[in-house]
C-alpha atoms as a PDB file:
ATOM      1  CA  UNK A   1     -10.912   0.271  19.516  1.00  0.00           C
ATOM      2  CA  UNK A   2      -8.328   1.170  17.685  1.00  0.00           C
ATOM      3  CA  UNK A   3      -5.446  -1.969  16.182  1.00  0.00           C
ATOM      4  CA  UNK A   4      -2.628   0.515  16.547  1.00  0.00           C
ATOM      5  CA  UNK A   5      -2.408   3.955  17.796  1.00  0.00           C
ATOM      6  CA  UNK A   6       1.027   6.123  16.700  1.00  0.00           C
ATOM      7  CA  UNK A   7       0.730   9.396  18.767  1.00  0.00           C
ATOM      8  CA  UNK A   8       3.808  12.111  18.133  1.00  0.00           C
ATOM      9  CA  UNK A   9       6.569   9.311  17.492  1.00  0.00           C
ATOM     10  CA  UNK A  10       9.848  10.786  15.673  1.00  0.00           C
ATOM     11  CA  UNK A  11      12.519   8.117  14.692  1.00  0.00           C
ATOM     12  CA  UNK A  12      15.956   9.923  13.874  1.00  0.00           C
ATOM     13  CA  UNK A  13      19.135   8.179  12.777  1.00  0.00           C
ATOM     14  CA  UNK A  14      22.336  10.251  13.668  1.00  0.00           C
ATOM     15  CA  UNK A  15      20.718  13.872  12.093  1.00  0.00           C
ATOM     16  CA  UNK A  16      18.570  12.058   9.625  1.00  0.00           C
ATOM     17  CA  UNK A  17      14.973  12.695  10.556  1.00  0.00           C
ATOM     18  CA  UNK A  18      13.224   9.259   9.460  1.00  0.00           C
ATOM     19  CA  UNK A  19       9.926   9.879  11.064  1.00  0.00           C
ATOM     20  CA  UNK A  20       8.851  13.188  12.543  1.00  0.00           C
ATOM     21  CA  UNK A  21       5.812  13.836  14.737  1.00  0.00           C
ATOM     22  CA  UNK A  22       3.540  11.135  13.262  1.00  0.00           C
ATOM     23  CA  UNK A  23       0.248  10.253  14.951  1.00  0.00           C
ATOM     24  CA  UNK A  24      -1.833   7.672  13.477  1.00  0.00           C
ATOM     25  CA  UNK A  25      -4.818   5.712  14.176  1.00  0.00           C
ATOM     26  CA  UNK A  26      -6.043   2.615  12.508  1.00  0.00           C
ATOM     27  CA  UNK A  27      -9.381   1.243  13.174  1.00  0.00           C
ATOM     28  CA  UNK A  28      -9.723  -2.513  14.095  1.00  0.00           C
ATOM     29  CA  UNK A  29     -11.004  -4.803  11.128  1.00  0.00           C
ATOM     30  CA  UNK A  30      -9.717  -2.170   8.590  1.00  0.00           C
ATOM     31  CA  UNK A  31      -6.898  -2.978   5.388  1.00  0.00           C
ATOM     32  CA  UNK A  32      -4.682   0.311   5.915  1.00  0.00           C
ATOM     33  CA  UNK A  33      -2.627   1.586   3.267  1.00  0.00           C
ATOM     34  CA  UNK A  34       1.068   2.971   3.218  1.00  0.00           C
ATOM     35  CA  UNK A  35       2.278   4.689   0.505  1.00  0.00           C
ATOM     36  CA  UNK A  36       5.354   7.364   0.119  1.00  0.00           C
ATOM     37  CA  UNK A  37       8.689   7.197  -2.064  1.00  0.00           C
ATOM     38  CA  UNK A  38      10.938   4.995  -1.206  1.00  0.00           C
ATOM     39  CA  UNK A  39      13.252   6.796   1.444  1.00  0.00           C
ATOM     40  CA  UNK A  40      10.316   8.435   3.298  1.00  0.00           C
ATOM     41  CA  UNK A  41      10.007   6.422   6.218  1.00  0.00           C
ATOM     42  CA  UNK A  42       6.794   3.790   5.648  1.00  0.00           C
ATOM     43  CA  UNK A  43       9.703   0.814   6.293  1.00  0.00           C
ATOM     44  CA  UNK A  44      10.473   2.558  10.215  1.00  0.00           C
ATOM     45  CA  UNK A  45       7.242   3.025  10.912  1.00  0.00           C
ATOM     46  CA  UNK A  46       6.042  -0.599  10.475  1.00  0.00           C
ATOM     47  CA  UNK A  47       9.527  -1.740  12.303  1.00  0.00           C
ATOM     48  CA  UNK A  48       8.489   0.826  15.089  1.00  0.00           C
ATOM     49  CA  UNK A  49       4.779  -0.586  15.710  1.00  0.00           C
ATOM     50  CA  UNK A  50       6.684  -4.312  15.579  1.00  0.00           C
ATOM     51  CA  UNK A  51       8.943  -2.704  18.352  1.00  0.00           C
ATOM     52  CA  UNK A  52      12.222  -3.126  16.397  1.00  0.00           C
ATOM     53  CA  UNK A  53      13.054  -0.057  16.521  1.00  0.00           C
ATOM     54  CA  UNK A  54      12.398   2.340  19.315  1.00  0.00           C
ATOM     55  CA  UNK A  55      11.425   6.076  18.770  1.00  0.00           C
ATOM     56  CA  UNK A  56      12.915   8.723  19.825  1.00  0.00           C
ATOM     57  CA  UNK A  57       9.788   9.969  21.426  1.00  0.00           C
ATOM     58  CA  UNK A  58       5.980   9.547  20.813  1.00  0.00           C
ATOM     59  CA  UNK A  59       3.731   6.672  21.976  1.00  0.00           C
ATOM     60  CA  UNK A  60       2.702   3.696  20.459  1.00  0.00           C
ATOM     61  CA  UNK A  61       0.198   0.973  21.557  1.00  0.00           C
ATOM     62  CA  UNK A  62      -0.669  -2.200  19.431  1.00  0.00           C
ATOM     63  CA  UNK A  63      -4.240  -3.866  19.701  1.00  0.00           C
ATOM     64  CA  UNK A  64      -4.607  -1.415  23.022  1.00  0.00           C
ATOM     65  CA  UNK A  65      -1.322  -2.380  24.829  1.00  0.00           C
ATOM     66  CA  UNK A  66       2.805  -1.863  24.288  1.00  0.00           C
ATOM     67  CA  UNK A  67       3.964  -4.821  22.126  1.00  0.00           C
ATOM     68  CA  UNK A  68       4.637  -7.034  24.883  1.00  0.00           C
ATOM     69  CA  UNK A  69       5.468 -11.035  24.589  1.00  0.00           C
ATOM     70  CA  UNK A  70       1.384 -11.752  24.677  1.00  0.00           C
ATOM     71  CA  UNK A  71       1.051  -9.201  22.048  1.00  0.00           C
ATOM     72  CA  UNK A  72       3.632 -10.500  19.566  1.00  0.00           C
ATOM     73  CA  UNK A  73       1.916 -13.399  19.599  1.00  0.00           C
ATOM     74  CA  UNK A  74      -1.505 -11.827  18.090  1.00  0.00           C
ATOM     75  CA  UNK A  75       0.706  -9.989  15.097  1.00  0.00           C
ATOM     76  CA  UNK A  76       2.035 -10.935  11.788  1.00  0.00           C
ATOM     77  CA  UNK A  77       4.550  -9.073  10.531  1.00  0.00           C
ATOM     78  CA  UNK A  78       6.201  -9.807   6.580  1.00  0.00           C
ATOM     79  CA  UNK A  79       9.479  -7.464   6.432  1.00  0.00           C
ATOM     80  CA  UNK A  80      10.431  -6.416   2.869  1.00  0.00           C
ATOM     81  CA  UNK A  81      13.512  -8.159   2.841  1.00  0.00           C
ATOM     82  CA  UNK A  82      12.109 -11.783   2.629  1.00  0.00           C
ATOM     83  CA  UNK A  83      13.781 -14.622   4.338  1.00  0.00           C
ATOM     84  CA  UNK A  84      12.600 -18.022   5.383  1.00  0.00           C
ATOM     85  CA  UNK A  85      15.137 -21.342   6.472  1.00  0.00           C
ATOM     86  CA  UNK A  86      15.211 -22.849   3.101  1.00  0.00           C
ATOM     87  CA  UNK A  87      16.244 -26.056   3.977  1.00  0.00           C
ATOM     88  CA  UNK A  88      13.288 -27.193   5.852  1.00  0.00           C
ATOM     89  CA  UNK A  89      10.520 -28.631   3.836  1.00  0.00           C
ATOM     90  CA  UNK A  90       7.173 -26.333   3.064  1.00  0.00           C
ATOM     91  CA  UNK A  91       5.510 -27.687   5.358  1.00  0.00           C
ATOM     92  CA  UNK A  92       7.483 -28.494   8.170  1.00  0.00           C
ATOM     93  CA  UNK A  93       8.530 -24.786   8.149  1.00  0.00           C
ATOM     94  CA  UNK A  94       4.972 -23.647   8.209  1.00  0.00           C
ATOM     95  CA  UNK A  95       3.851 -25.681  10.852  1.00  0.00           C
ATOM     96  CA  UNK A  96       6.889 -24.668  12.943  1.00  0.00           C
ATOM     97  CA  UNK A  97       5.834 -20.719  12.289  1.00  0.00           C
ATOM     98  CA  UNK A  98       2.149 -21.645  13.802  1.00  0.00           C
ATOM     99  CA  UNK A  99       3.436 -23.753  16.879  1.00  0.00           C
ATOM    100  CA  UNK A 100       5.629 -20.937  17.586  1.00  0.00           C
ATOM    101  CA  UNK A 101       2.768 -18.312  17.120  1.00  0.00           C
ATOM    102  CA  UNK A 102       0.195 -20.654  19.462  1.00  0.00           C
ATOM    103  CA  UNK A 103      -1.361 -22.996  16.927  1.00  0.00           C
ATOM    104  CA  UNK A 104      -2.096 -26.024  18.477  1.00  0.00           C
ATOM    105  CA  UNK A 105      -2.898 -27.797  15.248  1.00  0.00           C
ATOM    106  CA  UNK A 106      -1.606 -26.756  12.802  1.00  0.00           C
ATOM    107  CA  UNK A 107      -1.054 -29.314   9.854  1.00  0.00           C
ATOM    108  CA  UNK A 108      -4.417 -28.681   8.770  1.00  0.00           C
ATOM    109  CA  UNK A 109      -4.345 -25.328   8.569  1.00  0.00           C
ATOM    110  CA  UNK A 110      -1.354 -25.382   6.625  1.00  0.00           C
ATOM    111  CA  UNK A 111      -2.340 -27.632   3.887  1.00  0.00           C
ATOM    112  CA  UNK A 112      -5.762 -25.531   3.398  1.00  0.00           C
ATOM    113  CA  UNK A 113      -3.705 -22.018   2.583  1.00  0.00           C
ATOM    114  CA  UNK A 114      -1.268 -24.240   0.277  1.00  0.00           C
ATOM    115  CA  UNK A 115      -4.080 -25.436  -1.453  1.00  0.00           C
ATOM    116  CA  UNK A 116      -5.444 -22.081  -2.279  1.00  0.00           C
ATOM    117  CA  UNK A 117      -2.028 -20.811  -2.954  1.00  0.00           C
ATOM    118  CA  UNK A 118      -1.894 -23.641  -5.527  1.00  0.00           C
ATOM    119  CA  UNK A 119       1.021 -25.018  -3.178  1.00  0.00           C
ATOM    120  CA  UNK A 120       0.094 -28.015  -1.922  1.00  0.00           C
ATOM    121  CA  UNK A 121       1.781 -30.317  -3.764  1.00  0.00           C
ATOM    122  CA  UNK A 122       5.128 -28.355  -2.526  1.00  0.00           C
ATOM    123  CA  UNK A 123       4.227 -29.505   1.635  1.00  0.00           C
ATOM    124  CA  UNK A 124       7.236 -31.954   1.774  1.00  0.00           C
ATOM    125  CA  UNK A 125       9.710 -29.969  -0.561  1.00  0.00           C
ATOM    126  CA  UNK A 126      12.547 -28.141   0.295  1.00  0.00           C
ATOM    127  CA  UNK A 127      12.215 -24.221   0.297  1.00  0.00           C
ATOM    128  CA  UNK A 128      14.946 -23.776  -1.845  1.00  0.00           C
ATOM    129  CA  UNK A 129      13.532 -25.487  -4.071  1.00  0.00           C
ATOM    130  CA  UNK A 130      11.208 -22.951  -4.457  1.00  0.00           C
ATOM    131  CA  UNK A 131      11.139 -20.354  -7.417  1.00  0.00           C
ATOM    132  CA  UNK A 132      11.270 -16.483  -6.097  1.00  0.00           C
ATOM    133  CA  UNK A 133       7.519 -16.079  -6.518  1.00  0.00           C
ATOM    134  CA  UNK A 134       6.611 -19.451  -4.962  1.00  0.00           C
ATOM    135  CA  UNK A 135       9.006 -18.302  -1.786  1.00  0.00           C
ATOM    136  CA  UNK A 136       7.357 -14.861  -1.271  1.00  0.00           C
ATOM    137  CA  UNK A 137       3.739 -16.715  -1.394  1.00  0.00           C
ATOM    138  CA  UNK A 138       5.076 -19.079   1.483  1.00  0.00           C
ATOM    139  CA  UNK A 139       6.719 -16.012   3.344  1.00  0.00           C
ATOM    140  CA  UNK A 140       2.960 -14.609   3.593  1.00  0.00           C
ATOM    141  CA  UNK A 141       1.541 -17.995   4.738  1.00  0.00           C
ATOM    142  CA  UNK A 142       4.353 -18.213   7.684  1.00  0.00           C
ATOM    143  CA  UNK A 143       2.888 -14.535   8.607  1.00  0.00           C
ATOM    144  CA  UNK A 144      -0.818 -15.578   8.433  1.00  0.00           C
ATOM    145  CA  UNK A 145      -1.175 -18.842   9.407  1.00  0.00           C
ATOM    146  CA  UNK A 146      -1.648 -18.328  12.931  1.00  0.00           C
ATOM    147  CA  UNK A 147      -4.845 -16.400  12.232  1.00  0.00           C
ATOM    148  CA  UNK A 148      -3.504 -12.763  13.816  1.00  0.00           C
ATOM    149  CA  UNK A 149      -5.061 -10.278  15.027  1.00  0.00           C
ATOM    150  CA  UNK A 150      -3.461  -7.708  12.978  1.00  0.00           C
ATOM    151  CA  UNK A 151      -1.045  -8.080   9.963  1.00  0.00           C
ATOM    152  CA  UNK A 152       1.828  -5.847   8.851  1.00  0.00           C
ATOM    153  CA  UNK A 153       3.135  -6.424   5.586  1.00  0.00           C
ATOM    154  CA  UNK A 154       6.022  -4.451   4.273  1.00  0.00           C
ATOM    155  CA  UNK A 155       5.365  -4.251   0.034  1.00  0.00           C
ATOM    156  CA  UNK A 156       3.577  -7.654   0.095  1.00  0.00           C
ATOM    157  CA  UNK A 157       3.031  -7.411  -3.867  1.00  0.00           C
ATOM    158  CA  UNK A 158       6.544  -6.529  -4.982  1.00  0.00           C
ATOM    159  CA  UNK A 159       7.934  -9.379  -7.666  1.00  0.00           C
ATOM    160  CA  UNK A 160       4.638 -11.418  -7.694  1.00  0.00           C
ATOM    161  CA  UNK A 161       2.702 -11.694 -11.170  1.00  0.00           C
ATOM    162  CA  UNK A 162      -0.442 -10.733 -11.972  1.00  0.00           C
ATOM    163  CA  UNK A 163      -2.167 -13.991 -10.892  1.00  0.00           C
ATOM    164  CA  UNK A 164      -0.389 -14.546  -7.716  1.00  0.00           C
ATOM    165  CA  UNK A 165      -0.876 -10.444  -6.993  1.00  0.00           C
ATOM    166  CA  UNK A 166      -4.475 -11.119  -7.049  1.00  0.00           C
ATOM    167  CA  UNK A 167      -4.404 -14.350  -4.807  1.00  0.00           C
ATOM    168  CA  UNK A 168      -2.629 -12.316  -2.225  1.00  0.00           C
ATOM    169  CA  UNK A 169      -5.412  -9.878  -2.737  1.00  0.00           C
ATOM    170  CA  UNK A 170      -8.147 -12.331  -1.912  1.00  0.00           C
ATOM    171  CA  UNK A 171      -6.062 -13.343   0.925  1.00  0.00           C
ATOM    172  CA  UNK A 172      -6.088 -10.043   2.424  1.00  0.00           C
ATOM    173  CA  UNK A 173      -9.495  -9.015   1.415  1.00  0.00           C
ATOM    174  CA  UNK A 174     -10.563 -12.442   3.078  1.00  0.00           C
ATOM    175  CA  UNK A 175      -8.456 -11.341   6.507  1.00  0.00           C
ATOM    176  CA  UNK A 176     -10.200  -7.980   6.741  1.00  0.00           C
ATOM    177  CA  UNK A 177     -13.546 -10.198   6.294  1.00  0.00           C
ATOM    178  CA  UNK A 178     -12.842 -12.302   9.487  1.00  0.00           C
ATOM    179  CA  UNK A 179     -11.989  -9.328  11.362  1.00  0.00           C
ATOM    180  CA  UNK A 180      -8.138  -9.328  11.265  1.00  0.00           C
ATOM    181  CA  UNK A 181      -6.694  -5.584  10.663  1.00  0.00           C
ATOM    182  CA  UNK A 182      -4.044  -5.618   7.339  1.00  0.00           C
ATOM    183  CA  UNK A 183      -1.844  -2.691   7.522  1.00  0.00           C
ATOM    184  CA  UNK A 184       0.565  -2.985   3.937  1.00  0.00           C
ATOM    185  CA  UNK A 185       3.172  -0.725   2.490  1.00  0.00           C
ATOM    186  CA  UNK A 186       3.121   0.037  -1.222  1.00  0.00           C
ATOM    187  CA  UNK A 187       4.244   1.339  -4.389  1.00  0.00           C
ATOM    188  CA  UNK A 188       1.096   0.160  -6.343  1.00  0.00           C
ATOM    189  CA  UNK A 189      -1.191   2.952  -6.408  1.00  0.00           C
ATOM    190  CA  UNK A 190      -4.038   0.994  -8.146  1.00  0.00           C
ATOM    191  CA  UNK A 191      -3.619  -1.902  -5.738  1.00  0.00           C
ATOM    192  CA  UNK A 192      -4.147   0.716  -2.484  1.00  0.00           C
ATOM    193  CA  UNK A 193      -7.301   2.310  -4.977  1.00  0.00           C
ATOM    194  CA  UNK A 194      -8.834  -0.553  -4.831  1.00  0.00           C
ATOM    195  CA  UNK A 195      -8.237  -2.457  -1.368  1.00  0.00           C
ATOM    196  CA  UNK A 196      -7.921   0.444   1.109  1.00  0.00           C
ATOM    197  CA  UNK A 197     -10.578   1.388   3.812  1.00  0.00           C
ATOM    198  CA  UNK A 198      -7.594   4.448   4.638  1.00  0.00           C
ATOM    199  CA  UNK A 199      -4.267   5.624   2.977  1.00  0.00           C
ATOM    200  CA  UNK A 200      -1.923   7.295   4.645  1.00  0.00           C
ATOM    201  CA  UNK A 201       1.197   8.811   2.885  1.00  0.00           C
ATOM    202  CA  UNK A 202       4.226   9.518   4.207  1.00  0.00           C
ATOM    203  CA  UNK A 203       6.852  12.049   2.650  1.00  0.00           C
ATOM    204  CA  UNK A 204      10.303  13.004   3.927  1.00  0.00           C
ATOM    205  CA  UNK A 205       9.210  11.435   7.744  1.00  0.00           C
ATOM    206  CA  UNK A 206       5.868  13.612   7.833  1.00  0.00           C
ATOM    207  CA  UNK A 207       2.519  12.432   7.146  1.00  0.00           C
ATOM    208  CA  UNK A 208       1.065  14.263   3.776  1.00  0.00           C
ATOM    209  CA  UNK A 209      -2.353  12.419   3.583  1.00  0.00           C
ATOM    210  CA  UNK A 210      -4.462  10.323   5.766  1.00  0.00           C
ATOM    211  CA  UNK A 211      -8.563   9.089   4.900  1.00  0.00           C
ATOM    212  CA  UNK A 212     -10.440   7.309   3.091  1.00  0.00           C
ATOM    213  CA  UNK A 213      -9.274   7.713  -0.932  1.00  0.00           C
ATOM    214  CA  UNK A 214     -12.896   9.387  -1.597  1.00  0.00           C
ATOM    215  CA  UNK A 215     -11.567  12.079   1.172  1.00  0.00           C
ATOM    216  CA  UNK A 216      -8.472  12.778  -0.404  1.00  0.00           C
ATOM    217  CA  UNK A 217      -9.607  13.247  -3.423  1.00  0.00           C
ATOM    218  CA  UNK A 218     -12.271  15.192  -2.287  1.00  0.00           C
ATOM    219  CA  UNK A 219      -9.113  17.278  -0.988  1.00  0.00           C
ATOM    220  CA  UNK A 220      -7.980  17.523  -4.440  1.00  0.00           C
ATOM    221  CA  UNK A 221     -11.527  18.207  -6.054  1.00  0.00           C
ATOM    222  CA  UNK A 222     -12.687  17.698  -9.237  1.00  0.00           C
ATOM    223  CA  UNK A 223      -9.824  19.433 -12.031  1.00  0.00           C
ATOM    224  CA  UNK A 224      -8.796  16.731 -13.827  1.00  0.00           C
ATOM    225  CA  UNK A 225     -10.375  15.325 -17.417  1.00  0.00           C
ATOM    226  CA  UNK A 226      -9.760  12.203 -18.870  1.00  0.00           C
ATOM    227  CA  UNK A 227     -10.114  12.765 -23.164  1.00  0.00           C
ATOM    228  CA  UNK A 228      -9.335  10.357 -26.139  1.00  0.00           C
ATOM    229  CA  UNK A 229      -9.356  12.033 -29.379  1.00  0.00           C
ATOM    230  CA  UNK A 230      -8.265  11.842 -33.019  1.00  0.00           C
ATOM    231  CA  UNK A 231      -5.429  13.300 -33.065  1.00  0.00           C
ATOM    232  CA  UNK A 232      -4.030  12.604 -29.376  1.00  0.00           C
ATOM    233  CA  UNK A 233      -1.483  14.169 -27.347  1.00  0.00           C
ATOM    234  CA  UNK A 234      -0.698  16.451 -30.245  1.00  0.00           C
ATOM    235  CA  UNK A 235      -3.272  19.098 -30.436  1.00  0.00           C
ATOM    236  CA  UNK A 236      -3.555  19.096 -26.478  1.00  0.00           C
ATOM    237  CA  UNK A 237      -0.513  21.084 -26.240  1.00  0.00           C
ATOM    238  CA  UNK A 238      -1.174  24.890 -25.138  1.00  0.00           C
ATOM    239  CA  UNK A 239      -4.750  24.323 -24.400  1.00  0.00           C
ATOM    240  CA  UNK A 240      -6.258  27.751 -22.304  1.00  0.00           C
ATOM    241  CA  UNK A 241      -7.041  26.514 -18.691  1.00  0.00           C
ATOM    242  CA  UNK A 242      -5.046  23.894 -18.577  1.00  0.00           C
ATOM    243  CA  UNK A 243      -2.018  23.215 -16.377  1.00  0.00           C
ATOM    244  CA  UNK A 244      -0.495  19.854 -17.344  1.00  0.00           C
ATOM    245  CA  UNK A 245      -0.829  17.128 -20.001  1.00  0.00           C
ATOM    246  CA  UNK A 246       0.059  13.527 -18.756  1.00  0.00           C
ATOM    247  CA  UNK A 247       0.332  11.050 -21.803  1.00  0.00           C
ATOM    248  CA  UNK A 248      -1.628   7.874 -21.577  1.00  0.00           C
ATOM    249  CA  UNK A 249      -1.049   6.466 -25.151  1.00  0.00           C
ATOM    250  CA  UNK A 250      -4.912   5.562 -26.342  1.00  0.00           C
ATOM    251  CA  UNK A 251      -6.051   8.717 -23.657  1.00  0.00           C
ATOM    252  CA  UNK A 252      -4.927  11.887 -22.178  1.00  0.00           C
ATOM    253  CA  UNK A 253      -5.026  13.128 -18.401  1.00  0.00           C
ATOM    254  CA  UNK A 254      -5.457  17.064 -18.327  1.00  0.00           C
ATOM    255  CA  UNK A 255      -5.109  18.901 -15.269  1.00  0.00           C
ATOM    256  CA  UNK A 256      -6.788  22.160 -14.992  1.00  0.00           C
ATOM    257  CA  UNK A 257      -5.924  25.146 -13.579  1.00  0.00           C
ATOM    258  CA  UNK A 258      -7.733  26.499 -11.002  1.00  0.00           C
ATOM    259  CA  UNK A 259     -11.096  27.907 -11.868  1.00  0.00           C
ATOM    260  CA  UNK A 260     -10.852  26.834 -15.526  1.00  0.00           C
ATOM    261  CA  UNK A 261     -14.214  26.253 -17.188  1.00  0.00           C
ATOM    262  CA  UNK A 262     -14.581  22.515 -18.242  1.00  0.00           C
ATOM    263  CA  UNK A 263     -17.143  23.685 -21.244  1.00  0.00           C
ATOM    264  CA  UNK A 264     -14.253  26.330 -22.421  1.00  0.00           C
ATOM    265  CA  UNK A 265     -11.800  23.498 -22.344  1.00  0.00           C
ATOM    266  CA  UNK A 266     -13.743  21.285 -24.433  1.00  0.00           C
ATOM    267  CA  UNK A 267     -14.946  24.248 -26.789  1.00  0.00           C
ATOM    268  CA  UNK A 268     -11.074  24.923 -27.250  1.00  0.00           C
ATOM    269  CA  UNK A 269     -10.149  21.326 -28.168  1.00  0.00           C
ATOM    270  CA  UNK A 270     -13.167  20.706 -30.298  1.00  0.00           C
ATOM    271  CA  UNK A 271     -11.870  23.486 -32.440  1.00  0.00           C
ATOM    272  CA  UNK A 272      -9.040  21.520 -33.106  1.00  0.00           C
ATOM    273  CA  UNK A 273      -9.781  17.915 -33.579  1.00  0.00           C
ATOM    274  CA  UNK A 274     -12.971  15.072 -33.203  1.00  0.00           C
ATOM    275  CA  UNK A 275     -13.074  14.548 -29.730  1.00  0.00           C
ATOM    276  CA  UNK A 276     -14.096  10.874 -28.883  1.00  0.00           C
ATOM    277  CA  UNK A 277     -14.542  10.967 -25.373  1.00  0.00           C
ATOM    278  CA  UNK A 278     -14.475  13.794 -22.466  1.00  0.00           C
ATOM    279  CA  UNK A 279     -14.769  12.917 -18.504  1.00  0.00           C
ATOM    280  CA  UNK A 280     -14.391  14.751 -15.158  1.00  0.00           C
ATOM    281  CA  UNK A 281     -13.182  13.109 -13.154  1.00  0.00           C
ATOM    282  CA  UNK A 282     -11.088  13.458  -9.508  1.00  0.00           C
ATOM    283  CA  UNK A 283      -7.597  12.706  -9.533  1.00  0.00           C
ATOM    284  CA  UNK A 284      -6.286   9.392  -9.253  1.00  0.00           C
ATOM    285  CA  UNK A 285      -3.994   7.998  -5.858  1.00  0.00           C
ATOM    286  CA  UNK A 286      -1.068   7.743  -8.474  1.00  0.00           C
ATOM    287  CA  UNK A 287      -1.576  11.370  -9.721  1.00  0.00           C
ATOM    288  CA  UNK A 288      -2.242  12.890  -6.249  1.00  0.00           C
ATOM    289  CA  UNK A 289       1.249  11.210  -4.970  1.00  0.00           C
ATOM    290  CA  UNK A 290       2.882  12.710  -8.137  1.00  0.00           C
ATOM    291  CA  UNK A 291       1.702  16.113  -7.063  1.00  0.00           C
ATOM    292  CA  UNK A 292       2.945  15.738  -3.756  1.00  0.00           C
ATOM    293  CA  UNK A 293       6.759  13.722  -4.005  1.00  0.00           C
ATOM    294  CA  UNK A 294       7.110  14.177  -7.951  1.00  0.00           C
ATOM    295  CA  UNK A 295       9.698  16.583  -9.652  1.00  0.00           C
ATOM    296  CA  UNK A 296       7.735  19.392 -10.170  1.00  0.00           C
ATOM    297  CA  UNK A 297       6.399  19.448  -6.997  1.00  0.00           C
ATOM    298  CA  UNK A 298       9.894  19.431  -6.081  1.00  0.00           C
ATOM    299  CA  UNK A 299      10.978  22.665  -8.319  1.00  0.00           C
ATOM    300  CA  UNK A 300       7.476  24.082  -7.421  1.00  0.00           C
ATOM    301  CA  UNK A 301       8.532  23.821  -3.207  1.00  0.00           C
ATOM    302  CA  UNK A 302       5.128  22.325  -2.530  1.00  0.00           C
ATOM    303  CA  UNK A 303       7.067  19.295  -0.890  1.00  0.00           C
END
């Protein structure tokens, strides 16, 4: 079965098109990715599978039902904008987010994800108390702790450092394990690399891409070389065969035009400089979504 099925929604505010014709499907025990500019409608969409907001037309069902009361109740949701009552204590305010999500017991619970957030000597102070970081961390606790079914989370990695990116990481990866679907919205194009089963971009309301990353890449095929030479970016310039240069500092991202000759490429730049290292490789999440929603895709009218 499916966690949630989106079949020919459209969202419009006034005669802004926010979502148009999407259809979706996301497998059950899955971590689903959303990426798209900001703008493009990834926000709606999560608001309309949460049911608050209403499409224009379409159908969607949520762990194989409309998003009734009993539903609700088997779905965590994390909106971007983050807001939790910060003058209850930790973990007074956690407990109260279980109990009102069907946990029986759940002090226990509780202190067990502080601890592993490295929280849980914060359980009986004051959420304002909290630093920005610390809040967001709780936030995603309040929308967990009730063990859901499935989890939307709207840019769940936005403001956290490194360390605390990767314990939310964990978290999620951990989720998936227990069978809990994770659908997230995101800007972080490694972070979806590495976590997603499926990616699905949006792009002016209309879905561009939808698979598994080694799919759309496979879409994209293999024109892209990854070099680190002498002389860098410098004696790249003007290469035969190659459409674009993207600066790396220590390496260089070529793409290549269609039906350029990797061995002609190489030929071409050994002639000019000691070339260190040379690999073929398929284009990266973050390169395919610049290709799609960047400028010269823009000026190109591939969007």
């Amino acid at each position: 079965m499916n966690a949630v099925e989106v079949v020919n929604v459209t969202k419009s505010y006034g005669t802004h098109v926010a979502v148009e014709d999407l259809t979706l499907h996301v497998p059950q025990g899955t971590v689903y990715g959303f990426i798209g500019p900001n703008g493009s409608g990834k926000t709606t969409t999560l608001r309309m599978i949460m049911n608050i907001l209403y499409p224009d037309r379409g159908q969607i069902s949520v762990l194989g039902a409309s998003l009734s009361r009993m539903v609700v109740d088997r779905v965590g949701y994390m909106p971007e904008e983050r807001g939790i009552y910060r003058r209850m204590r930790v973990g007074e305010l956690l407990e109260f987010f279980g109990r009102l999500k069907g946990l029986e017991r759940p002090t226990p619970v509780v202190k067990v994800w502080l601890k592993r957030f490295g929280l849980a000597e914060w359980y009986d102070k004051k959420v304002e108390t909290l630093s920005k970081g610390m809040s967001q961390k709780i936030q995603f606790i309040a929308t967990v702790v009730a063990r859901p079914e499935l989890v939307l989370l709207d840019e769940p990695f936005t403001g956290l450092d490194p360390v605390n990116a990767d314990v939310v990481r964990e978290a999620i990866l951990d989720l998936r394990s227990k069978g809990t679907t994770v659908i997230f919205s995101t800007h972080d194009m490694a972070m979806a690399e590495r976590m997603c089963d499926f990616i699905f971009m949006i792009f002016r309301g209309r879905k561009v891409l939808d698979g598994t990353l080694a799919s759309i890449q496979d879409a994209y095929g293999m024109d892209t070389v990854r070099v680190r030479t002498e002389r860098g970016l410098s004696v790249l310039e003007g290469l035969p065969g190659v459409e674009k240069v993207t600066d790396f500092g220590g390496l260089q991202e070529l793409r290549l035009l269609p039906g350029a000759d990797y061995h002609s490429v190489l030929e071409a730049m050994v002639a000019r400089t000691r070339v260190r290292s040379f690999d073929v490789v398929k284009p990266s999440l973050h390169e395919i979504f610049v290709r799609i929603a960047g400028p010269q895709a823009e000026e190109a009218g591939h969007a």
